[in-house]
Protein backbone atom coordinates (compact mmCIF):
# COMPACT_ATOMS: atom_id res chain seq x y z
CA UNK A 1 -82.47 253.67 64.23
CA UNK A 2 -79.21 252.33 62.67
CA UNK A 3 -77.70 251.22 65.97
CA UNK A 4 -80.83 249.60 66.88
CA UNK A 5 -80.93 247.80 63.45
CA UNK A 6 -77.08 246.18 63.48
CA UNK A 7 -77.89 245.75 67.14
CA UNK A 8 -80.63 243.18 65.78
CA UNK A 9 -78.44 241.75 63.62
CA UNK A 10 -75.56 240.91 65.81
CA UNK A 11 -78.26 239.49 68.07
CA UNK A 12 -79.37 237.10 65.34
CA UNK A 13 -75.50 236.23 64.24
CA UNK A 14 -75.07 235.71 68.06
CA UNK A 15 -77.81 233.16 68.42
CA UNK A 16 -77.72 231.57 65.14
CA UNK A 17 -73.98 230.88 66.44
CA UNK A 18 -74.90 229.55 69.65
CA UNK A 19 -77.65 227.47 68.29
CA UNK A 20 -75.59 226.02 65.94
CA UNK A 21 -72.86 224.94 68.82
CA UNK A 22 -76.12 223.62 69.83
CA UNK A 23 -77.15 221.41 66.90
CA UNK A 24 -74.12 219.70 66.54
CA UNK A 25 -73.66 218.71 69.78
CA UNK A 26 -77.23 217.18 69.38
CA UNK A 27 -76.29 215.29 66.84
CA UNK A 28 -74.44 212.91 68.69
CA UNK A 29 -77.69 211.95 70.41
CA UNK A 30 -80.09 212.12 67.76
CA UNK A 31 -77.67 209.74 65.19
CA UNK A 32 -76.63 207.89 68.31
CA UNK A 33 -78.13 204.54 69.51
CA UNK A 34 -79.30 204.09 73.10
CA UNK A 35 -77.09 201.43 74.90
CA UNK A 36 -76.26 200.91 78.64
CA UNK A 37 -72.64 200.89 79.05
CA UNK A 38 -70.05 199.93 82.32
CA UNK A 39 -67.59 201.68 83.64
CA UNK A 40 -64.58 199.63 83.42
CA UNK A 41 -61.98 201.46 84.41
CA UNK A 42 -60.00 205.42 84.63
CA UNK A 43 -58.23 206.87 82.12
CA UNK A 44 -55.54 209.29 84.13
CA UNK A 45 -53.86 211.57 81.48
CA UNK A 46 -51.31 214.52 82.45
CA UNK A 47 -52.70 217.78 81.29
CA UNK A 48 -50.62 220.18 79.27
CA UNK A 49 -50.72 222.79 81.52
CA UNK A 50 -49.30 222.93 85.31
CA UNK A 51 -50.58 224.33 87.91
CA UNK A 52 -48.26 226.17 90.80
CA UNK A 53 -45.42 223.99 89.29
CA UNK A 54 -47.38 221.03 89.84
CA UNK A 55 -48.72 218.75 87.11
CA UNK A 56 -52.57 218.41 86.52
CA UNK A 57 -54.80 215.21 85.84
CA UNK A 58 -58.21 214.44 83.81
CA UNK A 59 -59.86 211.48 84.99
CA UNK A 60 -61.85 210.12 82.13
CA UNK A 61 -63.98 206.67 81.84
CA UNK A 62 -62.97 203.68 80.04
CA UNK A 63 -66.34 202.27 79.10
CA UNK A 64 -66.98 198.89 78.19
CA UNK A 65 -70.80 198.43 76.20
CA UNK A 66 -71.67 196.13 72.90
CA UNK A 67 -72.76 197.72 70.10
CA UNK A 68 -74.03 195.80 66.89
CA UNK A 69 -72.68 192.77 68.78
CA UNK A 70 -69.33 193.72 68.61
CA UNK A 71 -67.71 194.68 72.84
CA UNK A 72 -66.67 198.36 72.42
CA UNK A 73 -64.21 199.75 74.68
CA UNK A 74 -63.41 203.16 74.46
CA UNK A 75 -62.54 206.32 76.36
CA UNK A 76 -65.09 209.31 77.10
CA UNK A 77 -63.40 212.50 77.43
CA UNK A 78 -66.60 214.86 77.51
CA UNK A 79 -66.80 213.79 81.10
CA UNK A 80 -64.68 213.31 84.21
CA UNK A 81 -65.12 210.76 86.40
CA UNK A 82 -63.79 209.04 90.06
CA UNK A 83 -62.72 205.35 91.06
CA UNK A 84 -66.14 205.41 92.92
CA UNK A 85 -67.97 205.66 89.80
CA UNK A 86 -66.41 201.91 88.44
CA UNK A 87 -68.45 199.57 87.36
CA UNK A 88 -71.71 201.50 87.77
CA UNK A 89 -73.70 201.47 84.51
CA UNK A 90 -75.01 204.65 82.28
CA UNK A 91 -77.05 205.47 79.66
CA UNK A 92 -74.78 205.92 76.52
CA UNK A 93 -75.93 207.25 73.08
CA UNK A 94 -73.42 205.49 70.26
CA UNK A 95 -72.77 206.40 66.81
CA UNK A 96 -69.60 205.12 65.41
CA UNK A 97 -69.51 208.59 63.06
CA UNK A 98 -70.42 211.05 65.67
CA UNK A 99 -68.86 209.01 69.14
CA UNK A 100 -70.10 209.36 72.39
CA UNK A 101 -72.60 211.32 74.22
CA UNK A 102 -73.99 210.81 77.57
CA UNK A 103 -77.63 213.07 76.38
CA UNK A 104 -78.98 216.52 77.18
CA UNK A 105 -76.58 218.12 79.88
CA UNK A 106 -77.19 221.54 81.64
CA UNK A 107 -74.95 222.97 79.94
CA UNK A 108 -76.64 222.51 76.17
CA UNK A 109 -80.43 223.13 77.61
CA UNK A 110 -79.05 226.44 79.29
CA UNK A 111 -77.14 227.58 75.82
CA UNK A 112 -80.02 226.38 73.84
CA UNK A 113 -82.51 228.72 75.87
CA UNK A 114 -79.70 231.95 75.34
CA UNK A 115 -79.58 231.08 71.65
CA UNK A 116 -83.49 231.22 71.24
CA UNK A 117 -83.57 234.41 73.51
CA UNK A 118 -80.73 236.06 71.44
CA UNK A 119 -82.60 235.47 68.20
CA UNK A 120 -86.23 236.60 69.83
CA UNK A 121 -84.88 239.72 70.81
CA UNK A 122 -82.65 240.55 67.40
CA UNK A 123 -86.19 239.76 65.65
CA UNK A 124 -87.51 242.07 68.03
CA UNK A 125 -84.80 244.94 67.61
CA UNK A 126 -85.21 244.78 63.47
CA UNK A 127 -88.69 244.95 63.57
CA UNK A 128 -88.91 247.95 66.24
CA UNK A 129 -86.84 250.32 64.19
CA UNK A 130 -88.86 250.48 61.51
């Protein structure tokens, strides 16, 4: 009954963990305002690490977009991009406290479900061993 019990605790830790990962990397979009910004040009910056003796590159976006009618220009380097993708236009949410964020990935959606699942079941372990 024990092991079952701290096993529905670290369950909850685990989620409320993951689901705060979560939260703050909603925040961006919630606090963010819509825009539609251009890809003006790639960043190409040498990565610390080398692989087989070789150095690596990141290829992040330079985008261009006007927020509170001021032209912003900055450099988004949650994403990777190619010279194909210049000048093709996104969807952009802005905050000038929180940065960029291109909306819900994948990624967040998938760790969001785990988070919820990890909780349900920790609920779900604490209440059974009683």
């Amino acid at each position: 009954m024990m092991i079952i019990r701290v096993f529905g605790i670290a369950l909850i830790l685990i989620g409320g963990f993951l689901a705060y990962g979560v939260a703050g990397s909603f925040s961006r979009m919630l606090h963010g305002e819509k825009i539609i910004a251009t890809i003006v040009d790639i960043e190409k910056v040498t990565d610390k690490y080398k692989k087989f003796d070789k150095p690596s590159y990141s290829y992040y976006p330079i985008l261009k977009f006007i927020y509170k009618n001021r032209t912003m220009q900055l450099t988004d380097k949650s994403h990777n991009s190619t010279e194909k993708e210049v000048k093709t236009k996104i969807k952009i949410y802005y905050s000038e406290k929180y940065g960029i964020s291109r909306g819900f990935s994948a990624i967040e959606i998938v760790f969001s479900i785990i988070s919820l699942a990890f909780i349900f079941f920790g609920i779900i372990a604490l209440f059974k061993s009683k």
